[in-house]
C-alpha atoms as a PDB file:
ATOM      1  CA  UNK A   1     142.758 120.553 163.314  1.00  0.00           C
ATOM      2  CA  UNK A   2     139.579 121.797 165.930  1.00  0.00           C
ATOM      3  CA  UNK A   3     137.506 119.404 166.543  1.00  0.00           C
ATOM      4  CA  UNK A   4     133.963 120.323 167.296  1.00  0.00           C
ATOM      5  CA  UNK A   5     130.701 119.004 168.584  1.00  0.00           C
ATOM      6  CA  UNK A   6     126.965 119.413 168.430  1.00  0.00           C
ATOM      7  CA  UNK A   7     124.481 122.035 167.615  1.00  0.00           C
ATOM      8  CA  UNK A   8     125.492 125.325 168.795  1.00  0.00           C
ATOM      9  CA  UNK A   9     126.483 128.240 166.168  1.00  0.00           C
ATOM     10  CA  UNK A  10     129.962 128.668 165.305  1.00  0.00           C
ATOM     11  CA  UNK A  11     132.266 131.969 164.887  1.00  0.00           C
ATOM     12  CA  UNK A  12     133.097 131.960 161.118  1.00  0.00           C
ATOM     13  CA  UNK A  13     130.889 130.406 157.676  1.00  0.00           C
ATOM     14  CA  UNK A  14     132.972 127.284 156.421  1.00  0.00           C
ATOM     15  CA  UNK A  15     133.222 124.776 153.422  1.00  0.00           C
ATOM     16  CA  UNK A  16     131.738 121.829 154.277  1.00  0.00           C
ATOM     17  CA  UNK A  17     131.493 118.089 153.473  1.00  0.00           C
ATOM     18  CA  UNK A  18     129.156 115.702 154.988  1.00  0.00           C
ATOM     19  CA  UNK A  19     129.760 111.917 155.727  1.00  0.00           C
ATOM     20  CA  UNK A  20     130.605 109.028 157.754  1.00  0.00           C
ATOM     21  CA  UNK A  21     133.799 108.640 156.143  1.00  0.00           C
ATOM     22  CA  UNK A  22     134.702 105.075 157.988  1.00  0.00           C
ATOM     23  CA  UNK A  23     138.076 103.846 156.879  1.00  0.00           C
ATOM     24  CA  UNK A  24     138.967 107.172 155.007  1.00  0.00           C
ATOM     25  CA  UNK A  25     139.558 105.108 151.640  1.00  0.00           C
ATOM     26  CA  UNK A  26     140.587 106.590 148.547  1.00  0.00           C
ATOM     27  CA  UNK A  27     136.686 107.843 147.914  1.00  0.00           C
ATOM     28  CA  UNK A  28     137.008 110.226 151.092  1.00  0.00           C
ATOM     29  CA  UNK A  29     140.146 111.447 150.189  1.00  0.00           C
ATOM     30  CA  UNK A  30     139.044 112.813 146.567  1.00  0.00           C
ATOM     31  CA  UNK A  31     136.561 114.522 148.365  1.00  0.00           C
ATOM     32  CA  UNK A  32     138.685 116.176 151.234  1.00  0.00           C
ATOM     33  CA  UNK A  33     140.981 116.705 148.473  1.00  0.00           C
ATOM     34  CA  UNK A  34     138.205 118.620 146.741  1.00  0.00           C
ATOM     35  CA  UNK A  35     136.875 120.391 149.468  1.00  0.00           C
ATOM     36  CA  UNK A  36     139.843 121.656 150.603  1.00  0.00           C
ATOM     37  CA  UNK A  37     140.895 123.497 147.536  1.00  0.00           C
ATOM     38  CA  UNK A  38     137.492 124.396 147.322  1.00  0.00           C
ATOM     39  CA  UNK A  39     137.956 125.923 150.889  1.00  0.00           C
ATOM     40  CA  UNK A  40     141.366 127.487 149.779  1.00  0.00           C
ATOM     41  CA  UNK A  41     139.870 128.931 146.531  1.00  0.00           C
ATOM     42  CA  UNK A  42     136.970 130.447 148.818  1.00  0.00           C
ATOM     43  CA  UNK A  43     139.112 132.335 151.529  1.00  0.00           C
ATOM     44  CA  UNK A  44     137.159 129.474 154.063  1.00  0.00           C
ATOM     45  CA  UNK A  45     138.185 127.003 156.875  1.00  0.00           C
ATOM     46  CA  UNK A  46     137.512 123.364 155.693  1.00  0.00           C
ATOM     47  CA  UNK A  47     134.999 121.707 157.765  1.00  0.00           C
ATOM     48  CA  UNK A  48     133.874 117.371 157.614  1.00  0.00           C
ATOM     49  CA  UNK A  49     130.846 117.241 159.699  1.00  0.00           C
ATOM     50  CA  UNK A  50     130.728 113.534 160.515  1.00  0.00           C
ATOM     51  CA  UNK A  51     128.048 111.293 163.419  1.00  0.00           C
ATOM     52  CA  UNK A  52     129.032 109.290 165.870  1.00  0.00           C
ATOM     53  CA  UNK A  53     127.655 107.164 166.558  1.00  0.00           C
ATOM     54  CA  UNK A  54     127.193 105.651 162.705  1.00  0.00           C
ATOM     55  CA  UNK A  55     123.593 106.049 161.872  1.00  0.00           C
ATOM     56  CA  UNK A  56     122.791 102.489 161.305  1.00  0.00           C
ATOM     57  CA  UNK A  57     124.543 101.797 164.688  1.00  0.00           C
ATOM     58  CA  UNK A  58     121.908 103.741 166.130  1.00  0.00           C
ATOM     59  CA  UNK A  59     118.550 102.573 164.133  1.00  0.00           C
ATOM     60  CA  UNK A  60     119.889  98.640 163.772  1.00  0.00           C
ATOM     61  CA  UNK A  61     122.578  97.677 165.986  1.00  0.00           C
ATOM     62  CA  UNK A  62     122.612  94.513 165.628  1.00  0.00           C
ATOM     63  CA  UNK A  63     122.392  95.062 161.839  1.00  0.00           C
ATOM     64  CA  UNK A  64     124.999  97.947 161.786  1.00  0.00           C
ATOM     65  CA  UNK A  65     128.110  97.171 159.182  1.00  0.00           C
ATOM     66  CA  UNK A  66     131.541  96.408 161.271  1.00  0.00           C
ATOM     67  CA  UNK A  67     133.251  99.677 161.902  1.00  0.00           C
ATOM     68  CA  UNK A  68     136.687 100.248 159.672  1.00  0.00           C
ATOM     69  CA  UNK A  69     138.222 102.751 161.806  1.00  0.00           C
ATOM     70  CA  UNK A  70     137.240 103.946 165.436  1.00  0.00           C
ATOM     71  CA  UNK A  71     136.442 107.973 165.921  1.00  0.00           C
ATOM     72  CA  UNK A  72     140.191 108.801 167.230  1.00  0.00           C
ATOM     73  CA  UNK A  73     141.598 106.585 163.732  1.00  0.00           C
ATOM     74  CA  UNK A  74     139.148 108.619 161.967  1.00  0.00           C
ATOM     75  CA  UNK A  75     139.850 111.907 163.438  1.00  0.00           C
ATOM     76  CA  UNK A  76     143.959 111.407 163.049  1.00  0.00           C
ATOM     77  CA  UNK A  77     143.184 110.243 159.162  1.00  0.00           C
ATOM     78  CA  UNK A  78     141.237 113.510 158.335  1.00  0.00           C
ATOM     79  CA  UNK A  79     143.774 115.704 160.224  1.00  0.00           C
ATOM     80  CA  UNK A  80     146.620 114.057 158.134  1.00  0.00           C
ATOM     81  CA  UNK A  81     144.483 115.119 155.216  1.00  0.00           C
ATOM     82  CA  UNK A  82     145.201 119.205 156.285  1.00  0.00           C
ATOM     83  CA  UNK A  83     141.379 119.777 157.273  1.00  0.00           C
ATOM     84  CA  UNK A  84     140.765 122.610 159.574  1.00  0.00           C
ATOM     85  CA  UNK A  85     138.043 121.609 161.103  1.00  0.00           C
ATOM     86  CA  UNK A  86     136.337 118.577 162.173  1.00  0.00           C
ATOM     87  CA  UNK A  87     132.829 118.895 163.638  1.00  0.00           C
ATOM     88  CA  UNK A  88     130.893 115.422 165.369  1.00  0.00           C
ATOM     89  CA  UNK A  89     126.934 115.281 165.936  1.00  0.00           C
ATOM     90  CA  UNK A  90     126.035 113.088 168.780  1.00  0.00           C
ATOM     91  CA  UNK A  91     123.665 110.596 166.239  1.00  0.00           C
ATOM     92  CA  UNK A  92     120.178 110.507 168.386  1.00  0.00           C
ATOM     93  CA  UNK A  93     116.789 110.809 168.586  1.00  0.00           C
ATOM     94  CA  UNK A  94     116.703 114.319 168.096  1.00  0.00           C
ATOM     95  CA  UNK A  95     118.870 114.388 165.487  1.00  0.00           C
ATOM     96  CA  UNK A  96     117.219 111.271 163.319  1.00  0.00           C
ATOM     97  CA  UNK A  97     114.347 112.914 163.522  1.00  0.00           C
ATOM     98  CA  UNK A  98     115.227 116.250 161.220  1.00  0.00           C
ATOM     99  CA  UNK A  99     113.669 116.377 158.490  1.00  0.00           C
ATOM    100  CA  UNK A 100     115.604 117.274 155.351  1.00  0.00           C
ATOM    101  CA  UNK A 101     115.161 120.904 155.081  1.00  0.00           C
ATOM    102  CA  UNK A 102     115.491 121.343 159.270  1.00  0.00           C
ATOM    103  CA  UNK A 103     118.790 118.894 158.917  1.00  0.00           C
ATOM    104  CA  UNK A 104     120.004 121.876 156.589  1.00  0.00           C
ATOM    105  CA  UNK A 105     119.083 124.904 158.249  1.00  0.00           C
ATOM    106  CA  UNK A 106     120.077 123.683 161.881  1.00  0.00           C
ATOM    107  CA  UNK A 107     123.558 121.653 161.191  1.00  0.00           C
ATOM    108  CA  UNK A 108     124.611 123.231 158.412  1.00  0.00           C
ATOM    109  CA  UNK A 109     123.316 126.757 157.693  1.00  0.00           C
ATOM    110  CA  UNK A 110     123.213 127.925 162.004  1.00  0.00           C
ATOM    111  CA  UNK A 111     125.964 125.664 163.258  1.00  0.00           C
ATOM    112  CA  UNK A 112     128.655 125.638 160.397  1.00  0.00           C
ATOM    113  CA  UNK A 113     127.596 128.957 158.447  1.00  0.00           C
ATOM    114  CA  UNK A 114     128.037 126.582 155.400  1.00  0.00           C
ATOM    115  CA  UNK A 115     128.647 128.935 152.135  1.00  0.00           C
ATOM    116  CA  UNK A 116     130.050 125.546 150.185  1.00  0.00           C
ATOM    117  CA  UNK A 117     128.796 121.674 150.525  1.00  0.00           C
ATOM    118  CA  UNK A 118     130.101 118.905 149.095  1.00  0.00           C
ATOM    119  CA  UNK A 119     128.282 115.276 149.301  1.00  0.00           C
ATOM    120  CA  UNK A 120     128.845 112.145 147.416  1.00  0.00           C
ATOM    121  CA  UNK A 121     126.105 111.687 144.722  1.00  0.00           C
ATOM    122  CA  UNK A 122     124.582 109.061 146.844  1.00  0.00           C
ATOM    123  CA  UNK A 123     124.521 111.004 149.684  1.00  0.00           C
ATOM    124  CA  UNK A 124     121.016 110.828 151.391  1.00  0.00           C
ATOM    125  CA  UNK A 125     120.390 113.266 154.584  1.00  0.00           C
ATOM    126  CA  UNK A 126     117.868 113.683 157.114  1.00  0.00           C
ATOM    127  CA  UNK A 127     114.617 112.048 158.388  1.00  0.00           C
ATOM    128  CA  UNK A 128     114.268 108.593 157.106  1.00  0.00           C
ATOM    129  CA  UNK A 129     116.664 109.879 154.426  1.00  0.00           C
ATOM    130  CA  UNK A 130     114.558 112.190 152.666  1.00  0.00           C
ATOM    131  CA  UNK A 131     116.714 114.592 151.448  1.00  0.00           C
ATOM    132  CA  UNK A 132     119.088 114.050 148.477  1.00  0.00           C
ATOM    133  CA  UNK A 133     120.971 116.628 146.265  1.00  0.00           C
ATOM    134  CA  UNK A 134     118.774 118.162 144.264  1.00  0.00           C
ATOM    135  CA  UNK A 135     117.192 118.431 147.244  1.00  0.00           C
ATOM    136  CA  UNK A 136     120.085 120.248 149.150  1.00  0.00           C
ATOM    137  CA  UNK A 137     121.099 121.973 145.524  1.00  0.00           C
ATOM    138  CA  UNK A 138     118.198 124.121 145.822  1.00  0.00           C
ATOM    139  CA  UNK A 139     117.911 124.476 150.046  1.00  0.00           C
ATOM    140  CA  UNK A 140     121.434 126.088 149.063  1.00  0.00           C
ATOM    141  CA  UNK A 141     120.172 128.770 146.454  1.00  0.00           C
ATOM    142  CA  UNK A 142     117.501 129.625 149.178  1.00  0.00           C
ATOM    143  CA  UNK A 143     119.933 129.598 151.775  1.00  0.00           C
ATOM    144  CA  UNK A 144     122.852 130.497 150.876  1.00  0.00           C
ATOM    145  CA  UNK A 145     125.760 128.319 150.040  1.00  0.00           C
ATOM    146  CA  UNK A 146     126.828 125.916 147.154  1.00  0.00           C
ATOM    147  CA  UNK A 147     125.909 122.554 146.498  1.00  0.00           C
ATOM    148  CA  UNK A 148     128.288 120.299 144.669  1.00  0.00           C
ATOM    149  CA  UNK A 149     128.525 116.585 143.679  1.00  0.00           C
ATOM    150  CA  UNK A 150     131.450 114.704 143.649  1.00  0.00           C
ATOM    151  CA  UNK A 151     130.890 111.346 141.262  1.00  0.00           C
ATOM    152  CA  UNK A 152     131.643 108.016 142.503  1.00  0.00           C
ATOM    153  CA  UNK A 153     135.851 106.957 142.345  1.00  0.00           C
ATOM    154  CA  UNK A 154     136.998 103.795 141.094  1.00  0.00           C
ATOM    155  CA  UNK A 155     140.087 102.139 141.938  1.00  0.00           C
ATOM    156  CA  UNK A 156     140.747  99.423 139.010  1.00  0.00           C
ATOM    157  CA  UNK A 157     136.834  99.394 137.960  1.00  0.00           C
ATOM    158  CA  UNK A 158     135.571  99.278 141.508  1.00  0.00           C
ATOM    159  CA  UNK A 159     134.130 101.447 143.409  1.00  0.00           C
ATOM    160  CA  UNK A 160     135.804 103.045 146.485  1.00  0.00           C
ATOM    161  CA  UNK A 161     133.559 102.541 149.133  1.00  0.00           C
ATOM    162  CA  UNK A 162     133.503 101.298 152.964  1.00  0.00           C
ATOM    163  CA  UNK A 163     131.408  98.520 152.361  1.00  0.00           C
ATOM    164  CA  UNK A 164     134.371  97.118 149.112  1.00  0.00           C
ATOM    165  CA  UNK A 165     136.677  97.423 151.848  1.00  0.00           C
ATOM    166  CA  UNK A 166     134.877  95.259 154.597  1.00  0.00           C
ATOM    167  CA  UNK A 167     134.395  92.422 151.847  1.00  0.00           C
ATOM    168  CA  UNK A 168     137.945  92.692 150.741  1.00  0.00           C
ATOM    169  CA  UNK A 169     139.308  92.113 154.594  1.00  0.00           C
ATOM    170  CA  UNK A 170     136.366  89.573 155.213  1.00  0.00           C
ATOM    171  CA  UNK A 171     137.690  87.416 152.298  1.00  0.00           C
ATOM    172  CA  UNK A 172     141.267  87.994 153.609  1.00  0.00           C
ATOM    173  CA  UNK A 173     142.133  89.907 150.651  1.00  0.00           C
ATOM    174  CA  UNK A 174     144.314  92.810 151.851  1.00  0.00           C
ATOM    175  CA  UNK A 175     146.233  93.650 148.543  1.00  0.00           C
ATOM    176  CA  UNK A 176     142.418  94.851 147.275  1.00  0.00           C
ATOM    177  CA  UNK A 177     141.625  96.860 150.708  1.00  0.00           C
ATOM    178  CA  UNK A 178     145.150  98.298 150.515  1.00  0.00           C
ATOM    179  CA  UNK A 179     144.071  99.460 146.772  1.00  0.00           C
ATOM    180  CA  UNK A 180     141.105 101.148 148.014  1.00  0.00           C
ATOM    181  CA  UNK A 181     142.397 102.451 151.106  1.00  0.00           C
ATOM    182  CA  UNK A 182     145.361 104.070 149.156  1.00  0.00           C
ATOM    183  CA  UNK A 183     147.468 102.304 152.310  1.00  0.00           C
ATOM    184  CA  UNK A 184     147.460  98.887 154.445  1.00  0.00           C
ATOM    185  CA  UNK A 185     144.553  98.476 156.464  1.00  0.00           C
ATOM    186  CA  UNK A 186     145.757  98.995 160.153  1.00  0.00           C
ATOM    187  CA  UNK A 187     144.200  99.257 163.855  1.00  0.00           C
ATOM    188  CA  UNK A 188     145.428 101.301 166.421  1.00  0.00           C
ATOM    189  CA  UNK A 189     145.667 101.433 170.172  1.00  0.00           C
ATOM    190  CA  UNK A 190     147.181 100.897 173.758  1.00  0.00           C
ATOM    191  CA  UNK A 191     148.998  98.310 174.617  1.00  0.00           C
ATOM    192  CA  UNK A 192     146.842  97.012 178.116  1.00  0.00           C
ATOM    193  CA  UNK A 193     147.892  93.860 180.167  1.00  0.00           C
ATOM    194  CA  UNK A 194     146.156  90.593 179.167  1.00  0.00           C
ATOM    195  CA  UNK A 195     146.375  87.541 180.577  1.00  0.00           C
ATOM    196  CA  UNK A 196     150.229  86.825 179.599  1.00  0.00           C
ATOM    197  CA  UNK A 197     149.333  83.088 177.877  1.00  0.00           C
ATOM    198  CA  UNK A 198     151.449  84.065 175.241  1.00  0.00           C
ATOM    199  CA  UNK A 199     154.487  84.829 177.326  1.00  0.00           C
ATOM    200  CA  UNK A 200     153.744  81.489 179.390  1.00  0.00           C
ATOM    201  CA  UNK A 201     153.999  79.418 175.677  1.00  0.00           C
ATOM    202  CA  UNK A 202     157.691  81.971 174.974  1.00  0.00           C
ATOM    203  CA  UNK A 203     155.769  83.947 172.284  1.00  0.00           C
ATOM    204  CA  UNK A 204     154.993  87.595 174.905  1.00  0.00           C
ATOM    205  CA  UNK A 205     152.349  89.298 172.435  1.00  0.00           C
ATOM    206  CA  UNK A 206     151.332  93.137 172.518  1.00  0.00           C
ATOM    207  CA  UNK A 207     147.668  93.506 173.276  1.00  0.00           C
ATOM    208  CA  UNK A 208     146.423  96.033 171.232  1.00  0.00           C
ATOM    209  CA  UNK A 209     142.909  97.413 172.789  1.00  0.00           C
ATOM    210  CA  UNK A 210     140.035  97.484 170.469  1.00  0.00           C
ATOM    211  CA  UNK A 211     137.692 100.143 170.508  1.00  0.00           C
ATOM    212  CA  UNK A 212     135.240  97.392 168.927  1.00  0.00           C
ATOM    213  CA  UNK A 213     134.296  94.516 169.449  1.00  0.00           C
ATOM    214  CA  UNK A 214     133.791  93.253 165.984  1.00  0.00           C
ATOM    215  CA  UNK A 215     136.351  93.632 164.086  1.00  0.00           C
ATOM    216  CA  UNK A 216     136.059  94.136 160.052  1.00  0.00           C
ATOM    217  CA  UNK A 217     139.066  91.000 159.910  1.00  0.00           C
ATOM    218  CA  UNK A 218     139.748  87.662 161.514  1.00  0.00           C
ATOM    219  CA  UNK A 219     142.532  85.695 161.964  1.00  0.00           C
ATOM    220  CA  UNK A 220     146.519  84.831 161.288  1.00  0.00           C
ATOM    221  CA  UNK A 221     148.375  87.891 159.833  1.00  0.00           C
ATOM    222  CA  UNK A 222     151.803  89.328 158.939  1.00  0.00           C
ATOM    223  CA  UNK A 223     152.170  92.736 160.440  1.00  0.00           C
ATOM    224  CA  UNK A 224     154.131  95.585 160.923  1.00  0.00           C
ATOM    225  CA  UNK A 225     154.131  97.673 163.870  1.00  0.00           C
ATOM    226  CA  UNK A 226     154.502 101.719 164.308  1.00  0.00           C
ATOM    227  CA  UNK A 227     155.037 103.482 167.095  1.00  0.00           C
ATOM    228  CA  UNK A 228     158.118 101.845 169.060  1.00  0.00           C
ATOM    229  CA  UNK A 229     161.383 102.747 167.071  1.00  0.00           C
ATOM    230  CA  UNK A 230     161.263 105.543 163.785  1.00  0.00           C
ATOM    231  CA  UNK A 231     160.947 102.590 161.534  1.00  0.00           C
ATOM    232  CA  UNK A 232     158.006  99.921 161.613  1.00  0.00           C
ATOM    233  CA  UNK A 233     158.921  96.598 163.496  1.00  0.00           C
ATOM    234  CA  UNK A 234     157.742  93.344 161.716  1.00  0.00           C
ATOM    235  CA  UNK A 235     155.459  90.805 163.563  1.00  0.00           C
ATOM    236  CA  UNK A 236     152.790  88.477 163.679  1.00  0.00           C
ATOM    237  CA  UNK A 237     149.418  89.045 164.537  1.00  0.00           C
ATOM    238  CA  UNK A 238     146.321  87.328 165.885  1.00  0.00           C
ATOM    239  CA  UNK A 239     142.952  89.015 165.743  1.00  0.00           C
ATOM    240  CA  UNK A 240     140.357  86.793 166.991  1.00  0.00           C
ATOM    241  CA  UNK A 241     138.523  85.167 169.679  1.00  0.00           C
ATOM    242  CA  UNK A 242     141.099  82.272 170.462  1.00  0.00           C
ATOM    243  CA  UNK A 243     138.639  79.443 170.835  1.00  0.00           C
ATOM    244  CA  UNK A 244     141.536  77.609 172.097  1.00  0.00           C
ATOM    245  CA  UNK A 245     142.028  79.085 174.971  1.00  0.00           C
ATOM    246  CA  UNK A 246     138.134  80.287 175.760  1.00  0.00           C
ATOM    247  CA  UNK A 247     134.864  80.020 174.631  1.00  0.00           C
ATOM    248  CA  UNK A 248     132.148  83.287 173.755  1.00  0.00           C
ATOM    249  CA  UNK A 249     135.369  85.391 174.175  1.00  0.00           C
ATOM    250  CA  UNK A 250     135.827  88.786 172.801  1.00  0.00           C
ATOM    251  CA  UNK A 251     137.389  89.832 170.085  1.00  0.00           C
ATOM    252  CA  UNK A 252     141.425  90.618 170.711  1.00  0.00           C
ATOM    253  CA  UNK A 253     144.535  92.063 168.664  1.00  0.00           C
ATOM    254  CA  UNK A 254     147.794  90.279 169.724  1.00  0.00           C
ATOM    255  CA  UNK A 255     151.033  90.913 168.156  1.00  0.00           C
ATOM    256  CA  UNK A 256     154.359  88.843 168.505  1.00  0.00           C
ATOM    257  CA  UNK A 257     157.450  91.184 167.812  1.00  0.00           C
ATOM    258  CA  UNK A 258     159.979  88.862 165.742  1.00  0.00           C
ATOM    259  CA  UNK A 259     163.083  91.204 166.704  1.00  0.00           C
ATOM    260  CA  UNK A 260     162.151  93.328 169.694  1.00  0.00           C
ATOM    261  CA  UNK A 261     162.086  92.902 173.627  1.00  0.00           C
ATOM    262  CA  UNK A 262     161.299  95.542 176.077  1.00  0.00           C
ATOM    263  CA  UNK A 263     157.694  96.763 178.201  1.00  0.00           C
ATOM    264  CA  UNK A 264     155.019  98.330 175.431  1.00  0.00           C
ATOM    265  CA  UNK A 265     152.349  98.311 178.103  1.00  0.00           C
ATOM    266  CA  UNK A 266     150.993 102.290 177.840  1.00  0.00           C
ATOM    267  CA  UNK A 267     152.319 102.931 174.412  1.00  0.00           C
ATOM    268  CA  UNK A 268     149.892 103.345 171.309  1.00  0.00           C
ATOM    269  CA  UNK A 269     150.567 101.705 168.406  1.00  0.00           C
ATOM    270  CA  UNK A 270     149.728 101.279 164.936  1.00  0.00           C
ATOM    271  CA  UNK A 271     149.044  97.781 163.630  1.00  0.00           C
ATOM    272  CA  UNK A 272     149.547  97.704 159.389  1.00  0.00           C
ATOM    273  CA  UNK A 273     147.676  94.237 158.359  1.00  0.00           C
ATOM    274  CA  UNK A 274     149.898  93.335 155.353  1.00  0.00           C
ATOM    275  CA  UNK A 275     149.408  89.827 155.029  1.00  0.00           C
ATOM    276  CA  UNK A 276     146.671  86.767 156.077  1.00  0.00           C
ATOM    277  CA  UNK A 277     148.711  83.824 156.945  1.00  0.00           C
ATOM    278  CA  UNK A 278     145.587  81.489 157.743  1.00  0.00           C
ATOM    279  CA  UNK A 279     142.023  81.450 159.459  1.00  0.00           C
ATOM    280  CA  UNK A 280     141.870  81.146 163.086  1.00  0.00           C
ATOM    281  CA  UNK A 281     141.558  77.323 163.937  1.00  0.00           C
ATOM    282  CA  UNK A 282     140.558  75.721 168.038  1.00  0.00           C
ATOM    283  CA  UNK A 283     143.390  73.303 168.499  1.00  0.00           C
ATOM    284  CA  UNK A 284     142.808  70.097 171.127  1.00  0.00           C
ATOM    285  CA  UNK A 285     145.695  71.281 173.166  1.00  0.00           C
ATOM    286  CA  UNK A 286     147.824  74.514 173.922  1.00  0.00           C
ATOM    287  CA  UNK A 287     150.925  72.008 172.705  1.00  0.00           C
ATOM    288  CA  UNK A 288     149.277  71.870 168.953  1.00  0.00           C
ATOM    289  CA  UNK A 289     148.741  75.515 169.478  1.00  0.00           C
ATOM    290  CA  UNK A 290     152.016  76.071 170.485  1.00  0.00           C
ATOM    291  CA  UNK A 291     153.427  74.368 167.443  1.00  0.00           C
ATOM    292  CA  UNK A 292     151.213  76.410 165.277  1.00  0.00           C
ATOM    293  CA  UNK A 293     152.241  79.409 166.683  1.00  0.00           C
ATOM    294  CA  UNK A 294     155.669  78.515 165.905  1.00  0.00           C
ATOM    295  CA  UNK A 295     154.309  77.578 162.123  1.00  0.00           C
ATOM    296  CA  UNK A 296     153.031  81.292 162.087  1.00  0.00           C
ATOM    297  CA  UNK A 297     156.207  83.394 162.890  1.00  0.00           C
ATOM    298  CA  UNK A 298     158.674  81.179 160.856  1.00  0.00           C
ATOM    299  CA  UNK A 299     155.348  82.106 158.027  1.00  0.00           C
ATOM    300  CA  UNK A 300     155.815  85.698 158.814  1.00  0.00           C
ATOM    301  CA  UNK A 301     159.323  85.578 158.601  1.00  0.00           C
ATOM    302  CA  UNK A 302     159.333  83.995 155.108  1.00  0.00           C
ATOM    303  CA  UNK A 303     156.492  86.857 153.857  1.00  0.00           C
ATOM    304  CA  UNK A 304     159.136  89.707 155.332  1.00  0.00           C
ATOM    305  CA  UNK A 305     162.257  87.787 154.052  1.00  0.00           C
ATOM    306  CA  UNK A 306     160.768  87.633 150.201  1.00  0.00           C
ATOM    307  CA  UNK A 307     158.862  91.225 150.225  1.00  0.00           C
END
């Protein structure tokens, strides 16, 4: 897959779709599943023409929805589903302040050479969202291309949509995210030195970096890592702030192997979230923490053992 950036014109016309597509649930994938047969069909390259940063990131930070999946887990997820193309607008002043029709003729119709667009029938575009799709359903008989609609998807009479799938992990409910993310919920990263507390206690974690600092999930979970050996390796993981051990801290992904030893520092790996064990509690002492932690992996190891 080529990835892309920004506003300059392009060699060849393209299909198109237009999103944010954080997490990549089951939603996205009709619609890359659409748009590349529609692609196929039209003798085009397939093309998702995503922002970064997330619009409401840029208007309302502090506001913005946690992030499902950083750019690099985004970009890996749409390769996987055989795109050709993927093509990232810097989201910024310039840009949020398109109006509808410019939005169109710049991004889509000069950069892309868009013949065929599909949007979500929600989908709202340019200056303080003005545009919709009748809106672009016409810009594209003036212009050039086709417009289509793909209707909402439901996964077992709800809606496939980011914002299902942040409730679903903020109530700890992974068998629902799973459902709309057509697979478990993971993170991914580099393993980076931390401050080895967990080796000092006999439990040496894997810290995972985090491209984010808020996380869409919090606490105790059973896990199962990719990346090390050609099967996944089962764990348990801590994703949280560990008010035991520090106070205002930021957010960090920890992972206790149950059968592996050996140096992961440098390697990326892919964390699947396949079962909350508990919330993330501040113990008195690292000896009650300790314990706990031991409460925790002989927890995961019943989850794995009865699967």
């Amino acid at each position: 897959m080529r990835i892309s950036h920004g506003l300059t014109p392009l060699a060849s016309p393209h299909a198109v779709t237009i999103g944010n597509f954080d997490g990549l649930h089951r939603g996205h994938q009709a619609m890359l599943g659409k748009l590349r047969q529609e692609a196929k069909d039209r003798g085009l390259p397939s093309c998702v023409l995503t922002f970064e940063p997330h619009p409401r990131e840029f208007f309302t930070p502090d506001q913005a929805p946690t992030r499902l999946t950083s750019l690099g887990e985004k970009a890996a997820l749409i390769a996987a589903a055989g795109i050709d193309r993927l093509h990232i607008l810097r989201f910024k002043r310039e840009l949020a302040g398109l109006s509808a029709e410019e939005f169109v003729t710049r991004a889509l119709v000069e950069t892309l050479g868009a013949r065929y667009v599909l949007v979500g029938d929600d989908f709202r575009f340019g200056r303080q969202r003005g545009g919709d799709f009748p809106l672009l359903h016409r810009l594209g008989s003036n212009l050039g291309f086709v417009a289509e609609a793909l209707p909402t998807v439901r996964v077992a009479d709800n809606r496939a949509s980011s914002t299902a799938v942040r409730l679903a992990l903020a109530a700890g409910d992974l068998t629902q995210a799973s459902s709309l993310l057509g697979r478990p919920y993971s993170i991914s990263g580099r393993v980076v030195h931390g401050d080895k507390l967990g080796r000092s206690m006999g439990f040496p974690t894997a810290n995972i970096q985090l491209r984010h600092n808020r996380p869409p999930l919090l606490g105790i979970f059973a896990v199962e890592v990719w990346g090390i050996a050609a099967l996944p390796l089962q764990g348990a993981a801590s994703l949280g702030v560990r008010p035991t051990v520090q106070e205002h801290g930021r957010a960090t992904l920890e992972v206790f192997l149950l059968d592996y030893q050996g140096n992961l520092y440098g390697r990326k790996l892919r964390v699947d979230f396949l079962k909350k064990l508990r919330d993330e509690e501040k113990y008195p002492d690292l000896d009650s923490l300790i314990a706990q932690i031991q409460r925790d992996v002989n927890n995961a190891k019943h989850y794995f053992d009865n699967r």
